[in-house]
C-alpha atoms as a PDB file:
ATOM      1  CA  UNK A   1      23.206   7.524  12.359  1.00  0.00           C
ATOM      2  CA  UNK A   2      20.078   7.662   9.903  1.00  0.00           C
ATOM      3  CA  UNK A   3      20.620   8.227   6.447  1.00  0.00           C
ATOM      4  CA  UNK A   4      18.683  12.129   6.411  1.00  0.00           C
ATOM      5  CA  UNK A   5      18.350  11.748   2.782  1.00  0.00           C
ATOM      6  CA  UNK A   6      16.663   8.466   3.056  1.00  0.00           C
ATOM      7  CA  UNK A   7      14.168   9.708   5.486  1.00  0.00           C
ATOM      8  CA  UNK A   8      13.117  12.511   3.047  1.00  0.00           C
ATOM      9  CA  UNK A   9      12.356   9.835   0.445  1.00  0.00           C
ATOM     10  CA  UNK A  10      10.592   8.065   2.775  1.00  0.00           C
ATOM     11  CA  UNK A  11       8.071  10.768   3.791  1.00  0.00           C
ATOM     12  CA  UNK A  12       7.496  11.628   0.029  1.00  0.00           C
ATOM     13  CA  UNK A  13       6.716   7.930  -0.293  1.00  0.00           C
ATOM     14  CA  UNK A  14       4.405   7.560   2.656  1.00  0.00           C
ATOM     15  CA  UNK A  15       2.498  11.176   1.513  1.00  0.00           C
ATOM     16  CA  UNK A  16       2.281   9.815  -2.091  1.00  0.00           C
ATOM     17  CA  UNK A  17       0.852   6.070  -0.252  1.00  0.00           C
ATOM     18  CA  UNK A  18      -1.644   7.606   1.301  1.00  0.00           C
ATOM     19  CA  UNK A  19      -2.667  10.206  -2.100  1.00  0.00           C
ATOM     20  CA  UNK A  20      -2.913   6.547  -4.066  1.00  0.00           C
ATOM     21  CA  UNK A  21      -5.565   5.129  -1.637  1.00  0.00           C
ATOM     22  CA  UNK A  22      -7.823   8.609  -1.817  1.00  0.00           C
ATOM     23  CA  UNK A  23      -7.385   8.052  -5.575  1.00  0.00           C
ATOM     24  CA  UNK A  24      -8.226   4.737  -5.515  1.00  0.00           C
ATOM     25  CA  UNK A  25     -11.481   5.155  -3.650  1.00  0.00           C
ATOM     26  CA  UNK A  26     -12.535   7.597  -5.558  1.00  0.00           C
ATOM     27  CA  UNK A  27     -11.716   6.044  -8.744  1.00  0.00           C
ATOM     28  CA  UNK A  28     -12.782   2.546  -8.004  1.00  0.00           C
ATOM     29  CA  UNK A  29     -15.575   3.533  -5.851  1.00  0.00           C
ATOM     30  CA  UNK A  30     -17.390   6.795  -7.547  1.00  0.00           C
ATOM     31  CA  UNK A  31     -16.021   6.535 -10.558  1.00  0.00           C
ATOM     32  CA  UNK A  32     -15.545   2.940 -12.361  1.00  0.00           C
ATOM     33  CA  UNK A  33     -17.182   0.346 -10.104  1.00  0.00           C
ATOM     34  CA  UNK A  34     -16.674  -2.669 -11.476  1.00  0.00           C
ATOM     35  CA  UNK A  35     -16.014  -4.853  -8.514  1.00  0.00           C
ATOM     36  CA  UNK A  36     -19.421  -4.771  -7.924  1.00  0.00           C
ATOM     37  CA  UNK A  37     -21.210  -5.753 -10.706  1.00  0.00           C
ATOM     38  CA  UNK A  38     -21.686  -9.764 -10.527  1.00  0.00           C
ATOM     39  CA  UNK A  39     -22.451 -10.991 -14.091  1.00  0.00           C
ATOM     40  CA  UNK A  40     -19.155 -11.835 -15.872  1.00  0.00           C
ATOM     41  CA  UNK A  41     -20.333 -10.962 -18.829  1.00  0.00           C
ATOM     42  CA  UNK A  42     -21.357  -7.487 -18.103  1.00  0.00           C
ATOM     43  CA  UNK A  43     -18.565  -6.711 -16.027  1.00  0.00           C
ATOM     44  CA  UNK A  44     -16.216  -8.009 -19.056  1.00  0.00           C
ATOM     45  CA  UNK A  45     -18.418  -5.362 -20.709  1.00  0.00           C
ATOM     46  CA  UNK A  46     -17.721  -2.443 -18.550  1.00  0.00           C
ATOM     47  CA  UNK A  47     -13.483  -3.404 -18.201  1.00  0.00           C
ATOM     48  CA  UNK A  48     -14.000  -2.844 -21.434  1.00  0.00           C
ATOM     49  CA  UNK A  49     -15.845   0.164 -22.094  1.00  0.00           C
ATOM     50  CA  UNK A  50     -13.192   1.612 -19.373  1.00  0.00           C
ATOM     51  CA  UNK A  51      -9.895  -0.282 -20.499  1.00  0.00           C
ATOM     52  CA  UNK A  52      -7.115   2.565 -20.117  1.00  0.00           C
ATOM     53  CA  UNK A  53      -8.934   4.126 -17.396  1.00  0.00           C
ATOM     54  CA  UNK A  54      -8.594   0.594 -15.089  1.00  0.00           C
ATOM     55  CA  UNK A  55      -5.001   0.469 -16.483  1.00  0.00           C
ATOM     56  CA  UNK A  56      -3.967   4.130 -15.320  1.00  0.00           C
ATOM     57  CA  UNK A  57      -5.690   3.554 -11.899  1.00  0.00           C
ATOM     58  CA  UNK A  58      -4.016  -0.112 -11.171  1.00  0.00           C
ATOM     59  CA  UNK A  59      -0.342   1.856 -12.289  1.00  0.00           C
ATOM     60  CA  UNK A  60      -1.559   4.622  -9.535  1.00  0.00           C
ATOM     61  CA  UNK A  61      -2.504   2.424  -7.010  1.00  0.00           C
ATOM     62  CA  UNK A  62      -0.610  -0.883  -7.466  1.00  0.00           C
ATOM     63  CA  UNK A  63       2.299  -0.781  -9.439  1.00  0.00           C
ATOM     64  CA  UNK A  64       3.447   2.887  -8.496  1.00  0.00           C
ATOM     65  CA  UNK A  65       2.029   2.287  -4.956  1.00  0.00           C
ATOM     66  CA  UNK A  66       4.130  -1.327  -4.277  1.00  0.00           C
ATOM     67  CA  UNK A  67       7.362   0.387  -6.073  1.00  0.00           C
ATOM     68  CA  UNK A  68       6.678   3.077  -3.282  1.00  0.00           C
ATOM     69  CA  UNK A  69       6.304   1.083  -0.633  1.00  0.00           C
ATOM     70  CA  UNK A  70      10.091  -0.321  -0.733  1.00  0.00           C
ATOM     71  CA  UNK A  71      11.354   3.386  -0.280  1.00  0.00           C
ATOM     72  CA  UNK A  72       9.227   3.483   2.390  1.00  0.00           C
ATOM     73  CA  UNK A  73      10.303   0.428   4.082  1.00  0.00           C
ATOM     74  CA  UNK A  74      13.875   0.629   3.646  1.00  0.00           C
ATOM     75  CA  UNK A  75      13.408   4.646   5.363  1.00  0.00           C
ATOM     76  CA  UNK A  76      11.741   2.762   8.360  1.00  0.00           C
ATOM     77  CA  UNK A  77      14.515   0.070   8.607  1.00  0.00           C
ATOM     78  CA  UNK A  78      16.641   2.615   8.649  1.00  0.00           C
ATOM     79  CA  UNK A  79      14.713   4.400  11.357  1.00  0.00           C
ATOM     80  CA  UNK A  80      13.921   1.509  13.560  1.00  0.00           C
ATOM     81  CA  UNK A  81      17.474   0.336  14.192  1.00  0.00           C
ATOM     82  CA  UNK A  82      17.297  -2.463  11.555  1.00  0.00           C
ATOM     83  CA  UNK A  83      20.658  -3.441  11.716  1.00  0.00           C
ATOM     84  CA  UNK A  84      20.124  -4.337  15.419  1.00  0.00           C
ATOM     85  CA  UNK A  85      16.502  -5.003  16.085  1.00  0.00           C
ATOM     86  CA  UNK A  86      15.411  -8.106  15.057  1.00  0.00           C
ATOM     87  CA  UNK A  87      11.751  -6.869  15.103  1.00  0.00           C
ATOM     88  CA  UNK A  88      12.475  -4.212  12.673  1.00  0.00           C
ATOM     89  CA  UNK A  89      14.456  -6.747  10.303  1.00  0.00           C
ATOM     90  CA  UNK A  90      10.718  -8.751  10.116  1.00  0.00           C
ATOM     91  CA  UNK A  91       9.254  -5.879   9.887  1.00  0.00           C
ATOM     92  CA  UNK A  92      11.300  -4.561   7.034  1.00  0.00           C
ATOM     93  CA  UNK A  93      10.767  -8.372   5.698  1.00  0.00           C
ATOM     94  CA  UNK A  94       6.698  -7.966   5.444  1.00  0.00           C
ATOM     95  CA  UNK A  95       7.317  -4.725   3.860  1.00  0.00           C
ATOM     96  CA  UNK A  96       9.299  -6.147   1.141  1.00  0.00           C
ATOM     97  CA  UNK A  97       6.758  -8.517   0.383  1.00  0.00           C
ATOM     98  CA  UNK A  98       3.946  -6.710   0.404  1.00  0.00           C
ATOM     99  CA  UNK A  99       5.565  -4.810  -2.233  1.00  0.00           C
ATOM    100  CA  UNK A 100       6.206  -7.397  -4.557  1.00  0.00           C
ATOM    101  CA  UNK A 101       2.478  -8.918  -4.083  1.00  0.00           C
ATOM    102  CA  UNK A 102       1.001  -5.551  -4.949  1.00  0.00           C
ATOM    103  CA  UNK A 103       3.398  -4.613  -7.647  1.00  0.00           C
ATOM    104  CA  UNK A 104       2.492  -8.433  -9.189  1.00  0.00           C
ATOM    105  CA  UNK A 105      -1.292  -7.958  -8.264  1.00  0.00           C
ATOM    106  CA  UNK A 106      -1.568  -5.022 -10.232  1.00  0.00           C
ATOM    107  CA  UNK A 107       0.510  -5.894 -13.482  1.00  0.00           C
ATOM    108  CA  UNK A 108      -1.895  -9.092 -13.616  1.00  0.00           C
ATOM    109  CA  UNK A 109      -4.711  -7.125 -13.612  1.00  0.00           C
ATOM    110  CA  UNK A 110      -3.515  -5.269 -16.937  1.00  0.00           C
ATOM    111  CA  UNK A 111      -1.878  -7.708 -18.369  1.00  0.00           C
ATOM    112  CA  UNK A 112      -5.068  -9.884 -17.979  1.00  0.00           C
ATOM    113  CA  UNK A 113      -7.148  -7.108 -18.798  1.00  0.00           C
ATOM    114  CA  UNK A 114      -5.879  -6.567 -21.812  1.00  0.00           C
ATOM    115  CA  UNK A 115      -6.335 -10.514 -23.011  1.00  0.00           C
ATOM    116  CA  UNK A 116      -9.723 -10.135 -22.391  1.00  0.00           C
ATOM    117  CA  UNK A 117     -10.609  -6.761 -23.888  1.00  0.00           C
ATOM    118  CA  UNK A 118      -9.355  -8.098 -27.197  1.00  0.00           C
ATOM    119  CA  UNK A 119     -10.845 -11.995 -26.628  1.00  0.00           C
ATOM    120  CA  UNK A 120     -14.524 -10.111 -25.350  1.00  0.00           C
ATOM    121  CA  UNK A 121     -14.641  -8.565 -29.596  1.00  0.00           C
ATOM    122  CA  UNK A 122     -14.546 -12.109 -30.377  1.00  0.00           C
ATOM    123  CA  UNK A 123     -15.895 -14.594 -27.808  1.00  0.00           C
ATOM    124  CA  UNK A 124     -17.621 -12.608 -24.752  1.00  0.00           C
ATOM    125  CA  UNK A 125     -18.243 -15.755 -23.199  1.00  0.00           C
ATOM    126  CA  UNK A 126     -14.695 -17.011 -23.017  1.00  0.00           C
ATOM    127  CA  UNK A 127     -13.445 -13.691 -21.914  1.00  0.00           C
ATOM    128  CA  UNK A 128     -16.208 -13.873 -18.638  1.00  0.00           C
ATOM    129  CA  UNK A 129     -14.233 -17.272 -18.252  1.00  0.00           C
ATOM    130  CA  UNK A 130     -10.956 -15.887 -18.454  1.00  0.00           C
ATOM    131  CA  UNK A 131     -11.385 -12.795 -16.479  1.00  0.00           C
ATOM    132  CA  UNK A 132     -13.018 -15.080 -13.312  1.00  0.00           C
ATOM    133  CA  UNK A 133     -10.011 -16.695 -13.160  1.00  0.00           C
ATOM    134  CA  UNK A 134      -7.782 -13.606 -13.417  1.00  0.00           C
ATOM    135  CA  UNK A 135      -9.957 -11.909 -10.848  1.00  0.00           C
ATOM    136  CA  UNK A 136      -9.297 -14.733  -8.683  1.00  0.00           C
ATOM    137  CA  UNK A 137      -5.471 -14.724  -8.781  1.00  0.00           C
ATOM    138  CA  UNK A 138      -5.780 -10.551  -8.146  1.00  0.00           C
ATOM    139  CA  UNK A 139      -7.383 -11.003  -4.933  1.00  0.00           C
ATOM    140  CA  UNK A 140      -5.440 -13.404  -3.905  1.00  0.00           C
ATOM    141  CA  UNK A 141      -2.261 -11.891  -4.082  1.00  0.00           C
ATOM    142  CA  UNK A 142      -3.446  -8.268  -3.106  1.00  0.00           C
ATOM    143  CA  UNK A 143      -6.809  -7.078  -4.208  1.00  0.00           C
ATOM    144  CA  UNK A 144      -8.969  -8.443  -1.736  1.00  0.00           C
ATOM    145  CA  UNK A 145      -6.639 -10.087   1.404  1.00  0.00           C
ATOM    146  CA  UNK A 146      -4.865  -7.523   3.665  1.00  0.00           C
ATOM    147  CA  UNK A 147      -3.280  -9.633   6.310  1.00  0.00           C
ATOM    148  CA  UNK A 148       0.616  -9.072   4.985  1.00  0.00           C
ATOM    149  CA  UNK A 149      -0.176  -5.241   5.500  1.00  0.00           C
ATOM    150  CA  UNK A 150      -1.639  -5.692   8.503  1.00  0.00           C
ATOM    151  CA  UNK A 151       1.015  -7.900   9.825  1.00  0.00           C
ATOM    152  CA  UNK A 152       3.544  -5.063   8.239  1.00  0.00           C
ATOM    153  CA  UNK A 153       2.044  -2.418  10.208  1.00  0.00           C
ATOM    154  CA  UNK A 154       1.420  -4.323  13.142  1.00  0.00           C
ATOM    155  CA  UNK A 155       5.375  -5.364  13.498  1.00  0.00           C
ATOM    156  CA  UNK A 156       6.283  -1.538  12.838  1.00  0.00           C
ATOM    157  CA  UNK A 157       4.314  -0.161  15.695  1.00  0.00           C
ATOM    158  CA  UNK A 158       5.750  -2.923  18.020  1.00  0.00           C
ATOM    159  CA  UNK A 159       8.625  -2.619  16.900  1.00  0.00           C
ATOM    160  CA  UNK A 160       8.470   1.814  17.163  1.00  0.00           C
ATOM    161  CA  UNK A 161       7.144   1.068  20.678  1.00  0.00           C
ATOM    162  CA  UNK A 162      10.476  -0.634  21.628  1.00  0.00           C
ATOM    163  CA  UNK A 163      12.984   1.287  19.563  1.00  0.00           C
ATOM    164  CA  UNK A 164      11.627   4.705  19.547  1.00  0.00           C
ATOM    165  CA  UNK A 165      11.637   6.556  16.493  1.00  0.00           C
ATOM    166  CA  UNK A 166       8.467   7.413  15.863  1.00  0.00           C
ATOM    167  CA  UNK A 167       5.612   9.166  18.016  1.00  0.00           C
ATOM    168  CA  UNK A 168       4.043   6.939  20.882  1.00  0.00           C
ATOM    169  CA  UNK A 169       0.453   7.842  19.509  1.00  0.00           C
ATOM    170  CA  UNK A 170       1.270   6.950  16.376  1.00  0.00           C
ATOM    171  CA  UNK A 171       2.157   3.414  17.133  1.00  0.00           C
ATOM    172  CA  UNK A 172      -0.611   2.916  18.925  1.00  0.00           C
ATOM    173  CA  UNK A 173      -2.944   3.655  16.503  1.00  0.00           C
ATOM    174  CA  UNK A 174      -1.010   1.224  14.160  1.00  0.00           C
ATOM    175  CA  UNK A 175      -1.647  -1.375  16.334  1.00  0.00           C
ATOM    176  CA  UNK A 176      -5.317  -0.918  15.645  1.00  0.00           C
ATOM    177  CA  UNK A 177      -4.595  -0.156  11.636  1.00  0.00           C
ATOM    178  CA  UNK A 178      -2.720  -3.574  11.567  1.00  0.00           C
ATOM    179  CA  UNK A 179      -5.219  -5.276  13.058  1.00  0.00           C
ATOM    180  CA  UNK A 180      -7.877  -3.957  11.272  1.00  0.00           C
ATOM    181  CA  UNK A 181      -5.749  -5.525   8.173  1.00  0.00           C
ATOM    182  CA  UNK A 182      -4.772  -8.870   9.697  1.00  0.00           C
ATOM    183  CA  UNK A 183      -8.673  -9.443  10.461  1.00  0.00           C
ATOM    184  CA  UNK A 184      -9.211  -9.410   6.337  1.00  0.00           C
ATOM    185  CA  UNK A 185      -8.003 -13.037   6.623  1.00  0.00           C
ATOM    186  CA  UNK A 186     -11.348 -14.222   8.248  1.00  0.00           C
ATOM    187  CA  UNK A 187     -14.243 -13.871   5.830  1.00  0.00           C
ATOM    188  CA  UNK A 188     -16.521 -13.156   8.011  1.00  0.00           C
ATOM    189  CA  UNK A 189     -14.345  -9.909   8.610  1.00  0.00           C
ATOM    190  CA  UNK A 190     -12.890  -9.542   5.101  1.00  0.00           C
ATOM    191  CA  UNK A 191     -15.145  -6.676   3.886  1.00  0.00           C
ATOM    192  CA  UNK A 192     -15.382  -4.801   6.368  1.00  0.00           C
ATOM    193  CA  UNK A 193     -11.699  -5.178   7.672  1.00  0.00           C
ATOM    194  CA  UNK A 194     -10.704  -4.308   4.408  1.00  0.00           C
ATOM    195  CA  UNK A 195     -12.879  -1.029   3.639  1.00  0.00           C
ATOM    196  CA  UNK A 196     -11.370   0.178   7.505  1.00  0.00           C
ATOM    197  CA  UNK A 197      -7.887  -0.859   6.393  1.00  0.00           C
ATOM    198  CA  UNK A 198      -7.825   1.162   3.964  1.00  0.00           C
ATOM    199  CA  UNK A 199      -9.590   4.265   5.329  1.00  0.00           C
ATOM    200  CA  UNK A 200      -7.567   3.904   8.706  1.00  0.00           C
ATOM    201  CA  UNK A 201      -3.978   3.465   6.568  1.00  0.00           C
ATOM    202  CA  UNK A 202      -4.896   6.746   4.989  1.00  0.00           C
ATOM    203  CA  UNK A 203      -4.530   8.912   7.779  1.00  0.00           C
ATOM    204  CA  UNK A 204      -1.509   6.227   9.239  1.00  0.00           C
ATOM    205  CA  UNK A 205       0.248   6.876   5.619  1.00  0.00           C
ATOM    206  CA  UNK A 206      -0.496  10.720   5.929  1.00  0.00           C
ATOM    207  CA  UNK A 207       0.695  10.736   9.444  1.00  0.00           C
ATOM    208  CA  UNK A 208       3.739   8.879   9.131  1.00  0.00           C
ATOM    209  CA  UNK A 209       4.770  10.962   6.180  1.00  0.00           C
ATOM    210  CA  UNK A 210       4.767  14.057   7.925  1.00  0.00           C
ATOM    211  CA  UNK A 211       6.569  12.330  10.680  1.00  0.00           C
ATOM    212  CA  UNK A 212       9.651  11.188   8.732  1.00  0.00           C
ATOM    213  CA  UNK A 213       9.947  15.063   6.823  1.00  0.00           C
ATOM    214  CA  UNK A 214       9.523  17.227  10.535  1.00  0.00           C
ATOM    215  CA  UNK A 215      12.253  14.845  11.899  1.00  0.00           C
ATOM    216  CA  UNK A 216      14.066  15.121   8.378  1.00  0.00           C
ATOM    217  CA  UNK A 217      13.659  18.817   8.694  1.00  0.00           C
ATOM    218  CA  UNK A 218      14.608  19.049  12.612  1.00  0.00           C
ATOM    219  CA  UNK A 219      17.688  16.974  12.474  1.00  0.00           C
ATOM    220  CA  UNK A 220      19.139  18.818   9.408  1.00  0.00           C
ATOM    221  CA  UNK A 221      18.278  22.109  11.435  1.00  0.00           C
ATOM    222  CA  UNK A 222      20.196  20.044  14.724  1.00  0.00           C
ATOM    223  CA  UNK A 223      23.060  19.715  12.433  1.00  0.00           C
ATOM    224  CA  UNK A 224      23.625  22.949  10.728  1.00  0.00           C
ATOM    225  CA  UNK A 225      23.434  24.564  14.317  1.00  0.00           C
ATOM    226  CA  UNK A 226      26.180  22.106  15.804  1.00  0.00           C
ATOM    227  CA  UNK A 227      28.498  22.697  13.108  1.00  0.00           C
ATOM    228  CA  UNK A 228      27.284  26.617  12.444  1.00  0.00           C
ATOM    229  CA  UNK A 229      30.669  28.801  13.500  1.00  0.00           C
ATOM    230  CA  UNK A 230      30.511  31.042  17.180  1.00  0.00           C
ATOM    231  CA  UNK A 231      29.581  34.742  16.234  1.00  0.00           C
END
């Protein structure tokens, strides 16, 4: 029997997923673009000039996001037959990493921002230094790679296909969200499976959230009329 209350969390998480990614786009896309500027120095420049804006946003959409993310994926364990599919136990697995790399991703990138905001009033050419290297270890673990999300995703839509739980159509389109993810482990796909990732796992968060509250909703409704007394 699923855990009803555990769903509900689940769809709150999911909903509040795919809210971080719209926030994220538009506040490290329109906002405070600092990815893209290539000079070290000036970009050391602008983390500064923007310091506790870059740390709220990272909290938002890393830290917050990853902490999230295990509601999320022990709801869909839980909905997936966990404790018998072996499929879903991977799945659940990927999710549980993926976490923990974006949870780490994003206290690096704060931590290490703040190092270099105070080295850059003293040495702006060490702090370029430091902050390439930082940069470096961010993407790697979860700012610029998507393939342990894609993989995630990918396992959960197999894995809904088999089980049930979850819409047909919605699986389906997972397959093609977790692919577009995976793909970010070839370079020459990186970019541009990683901008679609995102925008795709938007609607797929979105989706999935209202999923897990109508079903939360329907089966409490199921309930109360089982058990409701003959009139």
């Amino acid at each position: 029997m699923k855990n009803v209350q555990l769903q509900k969390w689940g769809g709150a998480a999911a909903l509040y997923e795919a809210l971080a990614y719209v926030i994220g786009i538009v506040g490290f896309v329109m906002v405070v673009n600092v990815s893209e500027i290539a000079d070290p120095l000036q970009k050391v420049s602008a983390i500064a000039a923007n310091h506790n804006l870059l740390s709220l946003l990272h909290l938002i959409v890393y830290v917050f996001w990853g902490a999230s993310l295990v509601v999320l994926t022990l709801a869909l364990h839980d909905r997936l037959q966990g404790n018998t599919s072996a499929l879903a136990r991977t799945a659940t697995a990927f999710g549980i990493i993926w976490s923990v790399l974006v949870i780490a991703s994003g206290m690096i990138y704060n931590i290490g921002m703040e190092t270099v905001v105070n080295l850059n009033a003293s040495d702006p050419t060490q702090a370029a230094t430091v902050w390439m290297a930082i940069e470096s270890v961010f993407n790697g673990l979860g700012g610029g790679v998507e393939v342990v999300g894609g993989i995630w995703v990918l396992l959960l839509s197999v894995a809904g296909l088999r089980n049930g739980g979850l819409p047909r159509a919605f699986n389906f389109f997972g397959l093609l969200v977790g692919a577009a993810g995976a793909a970010t482990i070839i370079p020459a796909f990186g970019e541009m499976g990683g901008m679609l990732f995102g925008l795709t796992q938007i609607i797929w968060f979105a989706w999935l959230g209202v999923v897990l509250l109508r079903r939360d909703s329907e089966t409490a409704e199921s309930k109360t009329g089982a058990f409701a007394p003959a009139t």
